[in-house]
Protein backbone atom coordinates (compact mmCIF):
# COMPACT_ATOMS: atom_id res chain seq x y z
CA UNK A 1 -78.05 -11.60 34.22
CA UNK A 2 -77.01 -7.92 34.78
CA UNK A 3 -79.20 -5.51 32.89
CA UNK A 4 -78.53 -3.11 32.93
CA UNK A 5 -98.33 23.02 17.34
CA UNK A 6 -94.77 25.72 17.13
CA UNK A 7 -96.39 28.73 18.11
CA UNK A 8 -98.35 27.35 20.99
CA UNK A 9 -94.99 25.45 22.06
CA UNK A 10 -93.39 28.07 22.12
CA UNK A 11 -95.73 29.86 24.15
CA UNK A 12 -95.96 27.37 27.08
CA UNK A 13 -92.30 27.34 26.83
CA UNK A 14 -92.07 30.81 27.90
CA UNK A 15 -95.09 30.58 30.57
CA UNK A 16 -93.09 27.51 32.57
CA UNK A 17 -90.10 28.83 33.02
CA UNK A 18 -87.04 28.57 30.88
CA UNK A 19 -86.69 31.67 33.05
CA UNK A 20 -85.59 33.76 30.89
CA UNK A 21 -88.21 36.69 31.67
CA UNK A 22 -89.68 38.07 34.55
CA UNK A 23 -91.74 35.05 35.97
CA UNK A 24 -88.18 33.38 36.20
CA UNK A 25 -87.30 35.48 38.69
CA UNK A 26 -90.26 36.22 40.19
CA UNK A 27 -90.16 32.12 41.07
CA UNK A 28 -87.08 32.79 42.72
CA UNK A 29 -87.04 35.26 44.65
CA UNK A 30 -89.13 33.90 48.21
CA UNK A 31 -92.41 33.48 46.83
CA UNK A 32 -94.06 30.09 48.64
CA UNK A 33 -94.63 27.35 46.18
CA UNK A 34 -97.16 26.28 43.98
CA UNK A 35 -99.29 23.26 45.98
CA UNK A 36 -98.89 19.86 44.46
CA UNK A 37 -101.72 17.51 45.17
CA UNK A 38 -100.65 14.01 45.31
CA UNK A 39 -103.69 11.63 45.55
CA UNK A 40 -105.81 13.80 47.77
CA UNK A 41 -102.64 15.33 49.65
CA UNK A 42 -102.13 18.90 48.98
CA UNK A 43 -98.12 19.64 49.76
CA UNK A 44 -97.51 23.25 49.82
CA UNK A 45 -93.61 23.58 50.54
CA UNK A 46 -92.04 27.27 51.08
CA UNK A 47 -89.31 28.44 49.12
CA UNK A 48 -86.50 29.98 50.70
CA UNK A 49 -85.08 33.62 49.64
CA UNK A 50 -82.61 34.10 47.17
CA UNK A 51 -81.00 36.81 45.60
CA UNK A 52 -82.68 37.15 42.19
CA UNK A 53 -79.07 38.60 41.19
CA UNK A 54 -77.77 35.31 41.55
CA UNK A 55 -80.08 33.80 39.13
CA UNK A 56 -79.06 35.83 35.72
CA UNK A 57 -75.72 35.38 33.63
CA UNK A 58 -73.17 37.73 33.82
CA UNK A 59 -71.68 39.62 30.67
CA UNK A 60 -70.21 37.56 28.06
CA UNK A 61 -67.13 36.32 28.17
CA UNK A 62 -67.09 36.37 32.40
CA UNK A 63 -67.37 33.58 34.05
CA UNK A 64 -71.21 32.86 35.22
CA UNK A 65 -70.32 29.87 37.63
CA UNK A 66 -69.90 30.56 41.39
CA UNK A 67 -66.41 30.64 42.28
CA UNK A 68 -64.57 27.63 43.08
CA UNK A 69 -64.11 27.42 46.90
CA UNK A 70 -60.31 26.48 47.32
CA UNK A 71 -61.20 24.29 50.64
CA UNK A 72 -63.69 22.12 48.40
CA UNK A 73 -62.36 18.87 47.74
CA UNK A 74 -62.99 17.94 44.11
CA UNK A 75 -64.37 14.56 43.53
CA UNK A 76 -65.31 11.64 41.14
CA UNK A 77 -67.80 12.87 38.69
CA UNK A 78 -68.52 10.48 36.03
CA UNK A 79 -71.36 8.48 36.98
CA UNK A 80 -70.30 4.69 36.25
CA UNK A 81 -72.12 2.82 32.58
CA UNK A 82 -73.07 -0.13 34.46
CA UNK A 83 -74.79 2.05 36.81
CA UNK A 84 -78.11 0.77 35.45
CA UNK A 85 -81.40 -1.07 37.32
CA UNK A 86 -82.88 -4.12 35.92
CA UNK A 87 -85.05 -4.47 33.86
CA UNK A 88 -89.53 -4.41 35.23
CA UNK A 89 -90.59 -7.25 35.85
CA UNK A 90 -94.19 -6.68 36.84
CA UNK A 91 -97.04 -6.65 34.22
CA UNK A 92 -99.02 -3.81 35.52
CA UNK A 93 -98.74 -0.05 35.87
CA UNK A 94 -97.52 1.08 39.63
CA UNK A 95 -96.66 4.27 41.79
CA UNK A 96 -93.36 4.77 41.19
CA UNK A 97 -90.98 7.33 44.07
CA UNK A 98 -87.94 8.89 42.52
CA UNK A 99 -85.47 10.87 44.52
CA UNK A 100 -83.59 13.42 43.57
CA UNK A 101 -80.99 15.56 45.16
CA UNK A 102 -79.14 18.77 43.05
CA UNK A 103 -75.75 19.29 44.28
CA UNK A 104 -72.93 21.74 43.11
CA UNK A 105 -69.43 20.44 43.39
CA UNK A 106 -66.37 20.29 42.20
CA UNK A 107 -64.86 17.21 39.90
CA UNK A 108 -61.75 15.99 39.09
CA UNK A 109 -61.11 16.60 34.68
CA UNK A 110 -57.90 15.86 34.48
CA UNK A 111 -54.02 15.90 36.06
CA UNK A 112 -54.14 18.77 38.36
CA UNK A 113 -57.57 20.42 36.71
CA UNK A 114 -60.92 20.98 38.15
CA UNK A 115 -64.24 22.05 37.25
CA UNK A 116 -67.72 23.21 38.59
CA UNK A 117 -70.77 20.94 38.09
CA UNK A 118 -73.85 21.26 39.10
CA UNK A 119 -75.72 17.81 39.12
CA UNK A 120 -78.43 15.20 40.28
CA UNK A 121 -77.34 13.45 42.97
CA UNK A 122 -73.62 14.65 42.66
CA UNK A 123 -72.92 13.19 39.07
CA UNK A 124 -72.71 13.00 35.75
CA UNK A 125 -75.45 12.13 34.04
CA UNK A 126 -77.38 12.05 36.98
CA UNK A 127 -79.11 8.86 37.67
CA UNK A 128 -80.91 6.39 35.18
CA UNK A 129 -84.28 6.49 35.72
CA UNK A 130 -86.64 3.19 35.20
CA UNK A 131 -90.33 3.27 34.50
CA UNK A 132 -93.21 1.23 32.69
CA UNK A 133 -95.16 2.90 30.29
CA UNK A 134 -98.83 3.49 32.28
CA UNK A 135 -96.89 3.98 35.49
CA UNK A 136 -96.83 7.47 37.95
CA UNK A 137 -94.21 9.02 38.75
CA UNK A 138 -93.71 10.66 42.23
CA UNK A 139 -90.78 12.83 41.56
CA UNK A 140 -89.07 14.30 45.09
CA UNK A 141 -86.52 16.88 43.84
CA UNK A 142 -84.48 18.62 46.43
CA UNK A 143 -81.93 21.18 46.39
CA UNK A 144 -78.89 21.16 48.64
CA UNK A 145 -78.61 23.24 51.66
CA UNK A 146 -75.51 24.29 50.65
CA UNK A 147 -76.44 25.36 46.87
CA UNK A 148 -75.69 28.52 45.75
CA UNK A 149 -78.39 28.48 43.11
CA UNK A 150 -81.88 27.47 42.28
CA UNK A 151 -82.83 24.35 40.51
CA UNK A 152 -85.17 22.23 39.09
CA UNK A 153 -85.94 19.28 36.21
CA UNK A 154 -87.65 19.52 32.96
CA UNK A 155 -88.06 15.58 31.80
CA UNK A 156 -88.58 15.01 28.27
CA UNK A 157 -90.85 12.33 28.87
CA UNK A 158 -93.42 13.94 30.94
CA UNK A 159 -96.84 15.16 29.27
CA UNK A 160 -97.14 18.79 30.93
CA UNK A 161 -95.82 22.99 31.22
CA UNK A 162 -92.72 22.53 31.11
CA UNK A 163 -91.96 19.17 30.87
CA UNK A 164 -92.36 19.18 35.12
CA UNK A 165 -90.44 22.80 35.39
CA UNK A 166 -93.09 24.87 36.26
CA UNK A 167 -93.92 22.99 39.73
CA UNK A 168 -90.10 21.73 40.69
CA UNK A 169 -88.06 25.56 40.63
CA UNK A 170 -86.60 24.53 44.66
CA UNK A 171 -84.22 27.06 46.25
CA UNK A 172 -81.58 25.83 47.99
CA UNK A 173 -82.56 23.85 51.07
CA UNK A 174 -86.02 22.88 49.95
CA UNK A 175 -87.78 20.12 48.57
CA UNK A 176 -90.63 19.86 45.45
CA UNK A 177 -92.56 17.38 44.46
CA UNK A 178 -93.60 16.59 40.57
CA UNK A 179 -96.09 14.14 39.82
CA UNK A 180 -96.62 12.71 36.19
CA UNK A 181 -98.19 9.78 34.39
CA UNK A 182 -95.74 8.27 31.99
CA UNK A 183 -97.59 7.87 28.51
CA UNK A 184 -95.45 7.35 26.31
CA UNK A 185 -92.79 4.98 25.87
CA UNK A 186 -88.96 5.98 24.93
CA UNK A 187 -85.91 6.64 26.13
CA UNK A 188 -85.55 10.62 26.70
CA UNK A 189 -83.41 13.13 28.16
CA UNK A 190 -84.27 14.99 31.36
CA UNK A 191 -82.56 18.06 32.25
CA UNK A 192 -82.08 21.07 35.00
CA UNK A 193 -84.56 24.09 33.88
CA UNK A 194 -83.82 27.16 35.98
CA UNK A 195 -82.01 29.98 34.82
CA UNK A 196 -79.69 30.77 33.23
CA UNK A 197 -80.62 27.14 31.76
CA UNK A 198 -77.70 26.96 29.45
CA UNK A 199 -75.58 26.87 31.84
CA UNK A 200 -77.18 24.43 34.38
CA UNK A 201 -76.75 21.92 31.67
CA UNK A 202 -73.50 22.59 30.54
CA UNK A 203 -72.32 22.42 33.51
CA UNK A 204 -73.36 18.65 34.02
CA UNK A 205 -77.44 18.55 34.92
CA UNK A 206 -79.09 16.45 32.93
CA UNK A 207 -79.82 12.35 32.70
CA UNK A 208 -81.80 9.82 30.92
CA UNK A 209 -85.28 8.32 31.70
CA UNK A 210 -86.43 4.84 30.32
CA UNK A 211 -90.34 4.07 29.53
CA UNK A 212 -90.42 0.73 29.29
CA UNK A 213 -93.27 -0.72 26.99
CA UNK A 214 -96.25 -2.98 28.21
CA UNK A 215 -93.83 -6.67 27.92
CA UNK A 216 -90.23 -4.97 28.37
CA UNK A 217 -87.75 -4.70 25.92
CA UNK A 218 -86.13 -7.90 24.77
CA UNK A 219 -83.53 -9.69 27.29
CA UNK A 220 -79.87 -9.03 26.95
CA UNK A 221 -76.81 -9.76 28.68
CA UNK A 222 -75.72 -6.83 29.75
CA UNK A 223 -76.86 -2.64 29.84
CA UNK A 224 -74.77 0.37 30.09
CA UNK A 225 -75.45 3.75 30.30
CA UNK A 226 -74.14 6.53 28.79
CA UNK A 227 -74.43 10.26 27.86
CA UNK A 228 -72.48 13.09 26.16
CA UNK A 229 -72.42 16.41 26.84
CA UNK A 230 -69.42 19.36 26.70
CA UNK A 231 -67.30 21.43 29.31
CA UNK A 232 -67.11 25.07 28.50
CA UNK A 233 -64.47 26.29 30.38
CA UNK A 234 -62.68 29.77 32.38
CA UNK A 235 -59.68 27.95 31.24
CA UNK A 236 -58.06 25.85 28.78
CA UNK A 237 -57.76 22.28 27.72
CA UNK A 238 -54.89 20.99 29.09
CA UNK A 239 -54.03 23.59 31.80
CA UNK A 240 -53.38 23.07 35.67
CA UNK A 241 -56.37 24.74 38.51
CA UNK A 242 -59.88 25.35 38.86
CA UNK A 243 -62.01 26.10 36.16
CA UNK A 244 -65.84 27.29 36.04
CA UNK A 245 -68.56 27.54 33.20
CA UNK A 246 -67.41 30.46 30.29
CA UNK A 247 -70.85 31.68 29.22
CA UNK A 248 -69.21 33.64 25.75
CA UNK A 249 -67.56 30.07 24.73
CA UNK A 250 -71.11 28.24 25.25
CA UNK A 251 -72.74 31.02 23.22
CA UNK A 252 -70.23 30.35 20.58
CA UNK A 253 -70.23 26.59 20.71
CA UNK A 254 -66.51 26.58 21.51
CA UNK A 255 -66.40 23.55 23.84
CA UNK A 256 -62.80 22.81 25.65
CA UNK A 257 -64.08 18.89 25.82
CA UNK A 258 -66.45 16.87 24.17
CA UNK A 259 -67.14 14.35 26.91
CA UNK A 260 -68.67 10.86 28.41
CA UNK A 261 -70.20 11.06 31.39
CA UNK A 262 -69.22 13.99 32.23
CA UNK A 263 -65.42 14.38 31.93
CA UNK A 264 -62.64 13.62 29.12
CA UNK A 265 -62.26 10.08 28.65
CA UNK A 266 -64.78 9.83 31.64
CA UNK A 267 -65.52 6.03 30.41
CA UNK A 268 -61.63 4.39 30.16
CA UNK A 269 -59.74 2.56 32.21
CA UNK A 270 -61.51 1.50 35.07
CA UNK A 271 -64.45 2.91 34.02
CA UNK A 272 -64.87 1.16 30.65
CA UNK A 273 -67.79 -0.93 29.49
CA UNK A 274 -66.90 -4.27 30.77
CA UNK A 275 -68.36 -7.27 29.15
CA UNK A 276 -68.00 -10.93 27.53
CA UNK A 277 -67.67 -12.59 24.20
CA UNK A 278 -70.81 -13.66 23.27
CA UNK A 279 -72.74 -11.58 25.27
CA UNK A 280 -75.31 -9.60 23.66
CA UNK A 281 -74.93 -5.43 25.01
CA UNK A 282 -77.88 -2.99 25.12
CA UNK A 283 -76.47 0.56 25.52
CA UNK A 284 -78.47 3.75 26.70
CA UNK A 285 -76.96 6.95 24.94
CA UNK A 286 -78.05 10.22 25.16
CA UNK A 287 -76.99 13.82 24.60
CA UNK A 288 -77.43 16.47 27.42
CA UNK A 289 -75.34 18.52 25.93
CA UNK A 290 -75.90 21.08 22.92
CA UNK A 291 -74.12 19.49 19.78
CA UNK A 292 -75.03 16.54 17.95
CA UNK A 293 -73.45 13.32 18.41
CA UNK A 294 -72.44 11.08 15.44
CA UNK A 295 -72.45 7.70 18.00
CA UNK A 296 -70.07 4.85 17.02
CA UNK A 297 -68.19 1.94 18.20
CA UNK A 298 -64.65 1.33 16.20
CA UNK A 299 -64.72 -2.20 15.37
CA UNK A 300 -68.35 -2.79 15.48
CA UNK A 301 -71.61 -2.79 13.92
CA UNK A 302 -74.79 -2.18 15.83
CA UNK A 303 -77.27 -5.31 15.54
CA UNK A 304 -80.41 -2.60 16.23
CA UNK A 305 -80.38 1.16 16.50
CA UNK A 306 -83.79 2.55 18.08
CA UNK A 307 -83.45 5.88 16.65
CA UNK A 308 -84.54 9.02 18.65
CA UNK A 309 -84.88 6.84 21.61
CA UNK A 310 -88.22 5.29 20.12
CA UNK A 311 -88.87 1.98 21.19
CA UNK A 312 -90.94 0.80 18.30
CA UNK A 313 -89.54 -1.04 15.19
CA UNK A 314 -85.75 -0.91 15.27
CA UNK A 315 -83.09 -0.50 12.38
CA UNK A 316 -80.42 -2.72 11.79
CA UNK A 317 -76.89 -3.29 10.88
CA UNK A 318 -76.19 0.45 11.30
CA UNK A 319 -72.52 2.01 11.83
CA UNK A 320 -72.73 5.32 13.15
CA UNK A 321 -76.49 6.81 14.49
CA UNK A 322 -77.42 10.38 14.78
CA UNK A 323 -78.22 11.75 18.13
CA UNK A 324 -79.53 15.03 18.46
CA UNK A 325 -78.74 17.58 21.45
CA UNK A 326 -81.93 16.48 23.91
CA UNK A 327 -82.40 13.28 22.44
CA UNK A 328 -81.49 9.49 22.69
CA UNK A 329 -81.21 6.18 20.85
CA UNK A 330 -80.85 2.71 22.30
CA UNK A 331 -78.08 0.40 20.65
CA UNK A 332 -77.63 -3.12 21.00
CA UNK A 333 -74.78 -5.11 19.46
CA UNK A 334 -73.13 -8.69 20.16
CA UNK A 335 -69.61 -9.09 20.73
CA UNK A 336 -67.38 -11.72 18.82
CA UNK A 337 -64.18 -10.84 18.96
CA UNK A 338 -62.22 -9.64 22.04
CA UNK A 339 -59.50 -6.71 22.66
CA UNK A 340 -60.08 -3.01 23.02
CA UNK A 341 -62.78 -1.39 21.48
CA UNK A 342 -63.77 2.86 21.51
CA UNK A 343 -67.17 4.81 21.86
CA UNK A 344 -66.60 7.71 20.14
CA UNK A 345 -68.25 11.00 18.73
CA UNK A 346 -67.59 10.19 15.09
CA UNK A 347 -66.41 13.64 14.53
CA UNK A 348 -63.32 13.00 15.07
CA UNK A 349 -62.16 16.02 16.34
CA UNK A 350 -63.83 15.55 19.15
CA UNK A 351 -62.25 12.37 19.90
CA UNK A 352 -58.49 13.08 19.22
CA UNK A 353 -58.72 16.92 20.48
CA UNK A 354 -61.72 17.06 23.56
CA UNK A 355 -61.72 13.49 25.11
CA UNK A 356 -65.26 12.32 23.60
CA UNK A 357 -64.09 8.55 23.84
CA UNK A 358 -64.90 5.60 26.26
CA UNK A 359 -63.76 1.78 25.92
CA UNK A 360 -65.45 -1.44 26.22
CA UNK A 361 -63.48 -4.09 26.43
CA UNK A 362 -64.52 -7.79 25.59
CA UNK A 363 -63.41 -9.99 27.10
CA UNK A 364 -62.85 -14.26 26.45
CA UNK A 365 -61.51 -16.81 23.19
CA UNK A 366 -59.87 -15.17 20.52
CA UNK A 367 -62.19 -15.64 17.12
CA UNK A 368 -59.44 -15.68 13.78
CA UNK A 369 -61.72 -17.03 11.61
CA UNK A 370 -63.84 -13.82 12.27
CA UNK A 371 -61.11 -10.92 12.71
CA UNK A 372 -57.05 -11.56 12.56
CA UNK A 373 -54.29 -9.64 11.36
CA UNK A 374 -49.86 -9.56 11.86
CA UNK A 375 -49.07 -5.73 12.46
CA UNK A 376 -49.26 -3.71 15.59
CA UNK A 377 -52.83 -3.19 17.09
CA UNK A 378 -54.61 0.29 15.62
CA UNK A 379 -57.47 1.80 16.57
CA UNK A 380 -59.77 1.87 13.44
């Protein structure tokens, strides 16, 4: 089976690194790193220069992306939803390694159109990360040789300044270590925090943890993974070239797409969710990105909604969940009745107009007694 306090917040929030004041860029600019101790084992690792002009947004309205280099062959971005590990097994709490790599390069969006990402481990999200509540994590976070900008992690389920940003700001070429007891179980969003931190998420890092609780979750057939987010471009939807991040249209809220996994309609055709009749589906959502999501699948009700990525009591028979910007849910439904079915952004807008739409598509036995009809197939 395939299984996939305000004022004092606001304080540390400023003290760790959003980077939008000085420290920010003292942190960048050659300093040597903070020492992380990891069980007795003090790793001090140097951080390379960089030019602290490089790490602070341009004027509105300009573009605050590195070019795109024209000999930089764009790739596959969207990260696949079945791209999930299995389920723990083990009853007790263990030392858990997780390695990450931040890489800037260039996707494919669309027929003859291109953007800039920035991600973990080259895509979008970057990957799903597994732990048991009680476990430590041993975080490894390094930054391409080849970056052109600073990064780091801030992980929503981490107990600590700046949610692990304070101790993983790596320069291109180096490496960082984070260490961090996982508490508190949930599914949460993790996320780049160096600056100018808007854009490093918009521009595709960020990703979803899991804390599982002490016994797992209960089994299911199959788990998919999948997060939404928005491309703010230099260009416009629907044009031909390369496009990088437009800082004035993020201010704004002006997204060109609304997408899955990273780029319009990121999660169709051979991407889709792929499952069976009468197979019971867990999915993973999450928003990286900075609008909310009003989650739903045409054609189906959800059996259980954990809302806000809580894994306590669930809700059920629920149509359409709210998901905040830098928040989750889990969903599980059962499928009865084959054909094509559509994750969407229930604002539709979104759907018809910026691409935020991925199918899952059932297949097996054909169930009239349950849904039939004579016209021509719709699509709500």
């Amino acid at each position: 089976m395939k299984t996939v306090a305000a004022a004092t917040i606001l304080m540390v929030l400023l003290s760790v690194g959003l980077g939008l004041g000085a420290a920010g860029l003292t942190r960048a600019s050659g300093t040597p790193a903070r020492a992380v101790t990891t069980e007795g084992v003090v790793v001090a690792v140097p951080r390379a220069a960089v030019d602290p002009a490089k790490a602070q947004p341009q004027a509105a309205g300009a573009s605050s992306a590195p070019a795109v280099a024209a000999a930089v062959p764009a790739v596959e971005i969207a990260r696949r939803p079945d791209d999930v590990p299995p389920p723990i097994t083990r009853q007790a709490p263990a030392t858990v390694r997780v390695d990450l790599e931040t890489k800037e390069v260039v996707g494919t969006i669309g027929d003859g159109a291109t953007y800039s990402y920035m991600t973990f481990n080259g895509t979008v999200p970057g990957p799903f990360i597994r732990v048991r509540v009680g476990d430590t994590v041993e975080l490894h976070i390094r930054n391409a040789a080849d970056s052109k900008w600073p990064h780091s992690i801030d992980l929503h389920a981490v107990t600590g300044p700046g949610g692990g940003a304070s101790v993983t700001q790596t320069n291109p070429g180096q490496e960082n270590t984070l260490r961090f007891k996982a508490l508190n179980p949930g599914l949460y969003v993790y996320h780049c925090a160096s600056p100018p931190v808007p854009m490093h998420v918009a521009m595709g890092m960020y990703g979803l943890i899991l804390v599982e609780p002490e016994g797992g979750l209960p089994p299911v057939d199959r788990e998919f993974y999948v997060v939404q987010g928005e491309l703010y471009m230099t260009g416009a939807a629907g044009q031909k070239g390369s496009f990088t991040f437009d800082a004035a249209k993020a201010t704004n809220e002006r997204p060109d797409h609304v997408v899955f996994n990273g780029k319009p309609a990121g999660l169709t055709e051979a991407n889709a969710l792929k499952a069976k009749v009468g197979e019971r589906v867990r999915i993973f959502f999450g928003v990286g990105g900075f609008l909310i999501s009003s989650f739903h699948v045409i054609g189906e009700i959800f059996d259980r909604v954990y809302p806000e990525g809580a894994l306590s009591d669930p809700i059920r028979n629920v149509q359409t969940t709210l998901v905040p910007a830098g928040g989750a849910a889990v969903v599980e439904l059962t499928l009865q009745v084959p054909g094509r079915y559509l994750l969407v952004d229930h604002a539709l807008p979104r759907v018809f107009d910026k691409g935020a739409v991925a199918s899952r598509v059932p297949e097996g036995p054909a169930a009239p007694e349950i849904y039939s009809g004579t016209g021509a197939a719709a699509g709500h």
